[in-house]
N, C-alpha and C. Protein backbone atom coordinates (compact mmCIF):
# COMPACT_ATOMS: atom_id res chain seq x y z
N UNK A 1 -1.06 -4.85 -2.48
CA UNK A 1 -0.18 -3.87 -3.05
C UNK A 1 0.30 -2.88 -2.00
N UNK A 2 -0.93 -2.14 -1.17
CA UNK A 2 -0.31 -1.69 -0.35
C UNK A 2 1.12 -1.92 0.85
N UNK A 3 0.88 -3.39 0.85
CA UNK A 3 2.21 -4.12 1.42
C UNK A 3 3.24 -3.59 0.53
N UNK A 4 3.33 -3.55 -0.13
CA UNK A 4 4.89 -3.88 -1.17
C UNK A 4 5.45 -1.97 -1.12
N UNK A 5 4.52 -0.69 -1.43
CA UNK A 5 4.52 0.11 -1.19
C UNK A 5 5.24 0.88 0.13
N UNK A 6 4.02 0.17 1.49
CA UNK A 6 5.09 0.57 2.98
C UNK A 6 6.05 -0.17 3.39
N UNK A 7 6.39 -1.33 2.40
CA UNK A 7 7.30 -1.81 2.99
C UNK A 7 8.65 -1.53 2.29
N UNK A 8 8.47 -0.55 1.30
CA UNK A 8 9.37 -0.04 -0.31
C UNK A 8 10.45 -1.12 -0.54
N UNK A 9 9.85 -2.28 -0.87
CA UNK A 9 10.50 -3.23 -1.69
C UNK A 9 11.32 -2.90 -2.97
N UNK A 10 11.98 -3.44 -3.58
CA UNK A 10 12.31 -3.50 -4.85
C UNK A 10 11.72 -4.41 -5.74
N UNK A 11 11.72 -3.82 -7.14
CA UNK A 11 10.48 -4.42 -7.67
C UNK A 11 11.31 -6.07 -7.73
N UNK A 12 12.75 -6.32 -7.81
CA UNK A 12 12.95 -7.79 -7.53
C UNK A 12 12.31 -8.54 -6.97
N UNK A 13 12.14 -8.03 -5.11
CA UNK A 13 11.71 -8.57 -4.32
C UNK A 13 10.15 -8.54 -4.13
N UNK A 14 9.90 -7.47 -5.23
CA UNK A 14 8.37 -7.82 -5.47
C UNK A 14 7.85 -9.30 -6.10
N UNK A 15 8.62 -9.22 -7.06
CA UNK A 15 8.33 -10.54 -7.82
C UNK A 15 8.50 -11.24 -7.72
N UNK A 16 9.74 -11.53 -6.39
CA UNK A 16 10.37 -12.91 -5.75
C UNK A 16 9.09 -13.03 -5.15
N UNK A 17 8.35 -11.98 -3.99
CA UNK A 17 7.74 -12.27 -2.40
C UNK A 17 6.37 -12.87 -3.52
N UNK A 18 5.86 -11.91 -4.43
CA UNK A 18 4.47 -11.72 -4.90
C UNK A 18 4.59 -13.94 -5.83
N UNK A 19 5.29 -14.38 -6.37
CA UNK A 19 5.80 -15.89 -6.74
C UNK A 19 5.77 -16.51 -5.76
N UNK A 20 6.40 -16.10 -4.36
CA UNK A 20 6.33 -17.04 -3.35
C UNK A 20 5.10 -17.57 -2.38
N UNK A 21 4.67 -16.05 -2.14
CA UNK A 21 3.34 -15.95 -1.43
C UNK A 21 1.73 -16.28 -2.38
N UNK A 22 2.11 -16.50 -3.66
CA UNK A 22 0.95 -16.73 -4.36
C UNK A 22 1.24 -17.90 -5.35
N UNK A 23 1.90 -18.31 -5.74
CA UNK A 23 2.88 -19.76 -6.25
C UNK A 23 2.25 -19.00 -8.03
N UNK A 24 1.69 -18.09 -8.20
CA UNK A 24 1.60 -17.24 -9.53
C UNK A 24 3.12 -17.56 -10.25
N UNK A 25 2.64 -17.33 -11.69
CA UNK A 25 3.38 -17.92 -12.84
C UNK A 25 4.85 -16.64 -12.55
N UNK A 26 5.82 -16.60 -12.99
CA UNK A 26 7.27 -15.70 -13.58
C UNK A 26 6.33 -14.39 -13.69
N UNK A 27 6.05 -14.94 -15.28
CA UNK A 27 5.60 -13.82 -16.29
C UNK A 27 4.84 -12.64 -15.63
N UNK A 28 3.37 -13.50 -14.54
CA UNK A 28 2.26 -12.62 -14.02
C UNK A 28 2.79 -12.57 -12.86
N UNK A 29 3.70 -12.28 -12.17
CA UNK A 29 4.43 -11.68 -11.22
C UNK A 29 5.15 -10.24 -11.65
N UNK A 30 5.99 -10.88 -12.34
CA UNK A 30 7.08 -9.95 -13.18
C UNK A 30 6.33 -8.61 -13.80
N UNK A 31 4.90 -8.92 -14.13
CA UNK A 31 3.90 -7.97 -15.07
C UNK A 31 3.39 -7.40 -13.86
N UNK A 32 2.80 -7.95 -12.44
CA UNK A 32 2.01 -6.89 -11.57
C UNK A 32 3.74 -5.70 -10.81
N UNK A 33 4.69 -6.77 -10.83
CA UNK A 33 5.57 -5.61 -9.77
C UNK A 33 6.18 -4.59 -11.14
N UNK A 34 5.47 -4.63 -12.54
CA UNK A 34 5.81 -3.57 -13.17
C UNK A 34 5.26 -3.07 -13.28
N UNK A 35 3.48 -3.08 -13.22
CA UNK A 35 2.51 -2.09 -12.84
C UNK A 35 3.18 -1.24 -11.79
N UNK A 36 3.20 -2.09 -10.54
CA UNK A 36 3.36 -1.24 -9.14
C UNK A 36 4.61 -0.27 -9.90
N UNK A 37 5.56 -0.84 -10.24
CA UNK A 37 6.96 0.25 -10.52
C UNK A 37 6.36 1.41 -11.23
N UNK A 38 5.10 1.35 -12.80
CA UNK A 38 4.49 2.18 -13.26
C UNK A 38 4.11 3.24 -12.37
N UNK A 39 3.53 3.00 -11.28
CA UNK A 39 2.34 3.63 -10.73
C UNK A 39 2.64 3.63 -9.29
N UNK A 40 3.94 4.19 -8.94
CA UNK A 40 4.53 3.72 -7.78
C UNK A 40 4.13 5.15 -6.76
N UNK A 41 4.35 6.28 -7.24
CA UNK A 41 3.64 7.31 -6.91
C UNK A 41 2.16 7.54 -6.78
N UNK A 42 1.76 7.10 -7.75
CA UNK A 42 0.23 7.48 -7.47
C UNK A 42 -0.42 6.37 -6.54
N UNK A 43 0.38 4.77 -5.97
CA UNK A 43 -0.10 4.43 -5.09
C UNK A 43 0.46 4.26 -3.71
N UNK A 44 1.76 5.34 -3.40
CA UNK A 44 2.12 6.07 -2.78
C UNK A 44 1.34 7.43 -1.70
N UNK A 45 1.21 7.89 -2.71
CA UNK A 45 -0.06 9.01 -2.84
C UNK A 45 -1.21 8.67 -2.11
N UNK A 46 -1.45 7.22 -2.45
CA UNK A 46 -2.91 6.94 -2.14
C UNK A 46 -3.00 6.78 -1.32
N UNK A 47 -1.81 5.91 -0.18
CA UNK A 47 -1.47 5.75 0.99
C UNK A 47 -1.50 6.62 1.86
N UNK A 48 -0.92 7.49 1.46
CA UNK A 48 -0.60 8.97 2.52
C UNK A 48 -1.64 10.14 2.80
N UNK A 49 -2.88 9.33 1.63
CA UNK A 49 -4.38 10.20 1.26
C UNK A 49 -5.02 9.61 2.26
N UNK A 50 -4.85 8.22 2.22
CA UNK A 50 -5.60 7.15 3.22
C UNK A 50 -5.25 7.56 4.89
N UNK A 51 -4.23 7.67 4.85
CA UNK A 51 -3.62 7.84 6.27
C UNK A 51 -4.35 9.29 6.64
N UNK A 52 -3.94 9.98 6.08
CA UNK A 52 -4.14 11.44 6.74
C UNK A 52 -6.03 11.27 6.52
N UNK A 53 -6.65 10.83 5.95
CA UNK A 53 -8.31 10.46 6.16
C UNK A 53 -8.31 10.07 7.42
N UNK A 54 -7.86 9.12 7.78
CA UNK A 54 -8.51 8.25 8.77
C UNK A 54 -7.75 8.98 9.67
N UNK A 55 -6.76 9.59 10.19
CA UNK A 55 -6.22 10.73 11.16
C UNK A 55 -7.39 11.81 11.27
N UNK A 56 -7.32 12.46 10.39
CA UNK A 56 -8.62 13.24 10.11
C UNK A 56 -10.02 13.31 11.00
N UNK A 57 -10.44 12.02 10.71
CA UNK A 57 -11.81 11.33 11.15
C UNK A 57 -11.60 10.84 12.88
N UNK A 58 -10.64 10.61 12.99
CA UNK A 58 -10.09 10.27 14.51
C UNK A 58 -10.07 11.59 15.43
N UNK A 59 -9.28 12.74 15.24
CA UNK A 59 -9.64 13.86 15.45
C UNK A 59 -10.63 14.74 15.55
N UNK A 60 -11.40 14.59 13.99
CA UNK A 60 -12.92 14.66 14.77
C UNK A 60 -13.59 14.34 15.47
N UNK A 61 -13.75 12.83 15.54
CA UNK A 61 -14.53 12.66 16.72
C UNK A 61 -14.27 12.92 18.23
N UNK A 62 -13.05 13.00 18.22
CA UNK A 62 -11.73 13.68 19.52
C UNK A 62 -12.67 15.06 19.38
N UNK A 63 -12.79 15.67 18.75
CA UNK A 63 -13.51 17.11 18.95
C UNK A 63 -14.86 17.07 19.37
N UNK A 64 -15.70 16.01 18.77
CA UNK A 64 -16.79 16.00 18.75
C UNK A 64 -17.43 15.51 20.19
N UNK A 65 -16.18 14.69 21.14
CA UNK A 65 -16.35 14.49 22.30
C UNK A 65 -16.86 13.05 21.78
N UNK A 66 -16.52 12.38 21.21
CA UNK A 66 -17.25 10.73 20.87
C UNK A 66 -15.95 9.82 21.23
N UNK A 67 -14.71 10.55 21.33
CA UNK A 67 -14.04 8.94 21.45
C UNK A 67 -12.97 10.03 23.56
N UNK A 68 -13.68 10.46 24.03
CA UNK A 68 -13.02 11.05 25.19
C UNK A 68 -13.44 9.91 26.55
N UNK A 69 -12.17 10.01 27.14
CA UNK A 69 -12.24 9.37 28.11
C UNK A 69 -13.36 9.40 29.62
C-alpha cells in the first residue's frame, strides 16, 4: 500500500497495477484501491509519521556520536 500512496496513483491505476501485479480477481482489486481512496489520508499520514521517525532516530544517534565518522 505504501507503494500506491508515494507513488500517488489514481485509484484506476491502482486497480489496473494491484490486477496485474497480483493476477487478483476485478471485484478484490476494485474493493482494496477503494479502501486506499477511503483512507487515503490517514495512510498518508502514516507515511510522513514513519519518515520523520526514522529521521528522528538517525539524528540521534548523529548526536549521540554512534553513527560519526
Amino acid at each position: 500500500m505504501d507503494f500506491y500512496i508515494r507513488s500517488r496513483y489514481t485509484i484506476d491505476i491502482i486497480k489496473k497495477d494491484l490486477a496485474y501485479e497480483t493476477g487478483l480477481k476485478e471485484e478484490l482489486c476494485e474493493s482494496m484501491a477503494g479502501m486506499i481512496k477511503e483512507n487515503y489520508q490517514t495512510l498518508q499520514m502514516g507515511l510522513i509519521m514513519s519518515y520523520l521517525r526514522k529521521k528522528f532516530d538517525e539524528d540521534e544517534e548523529d548526536c549521540n556520536g554512534k553513527n560519526k565518522n
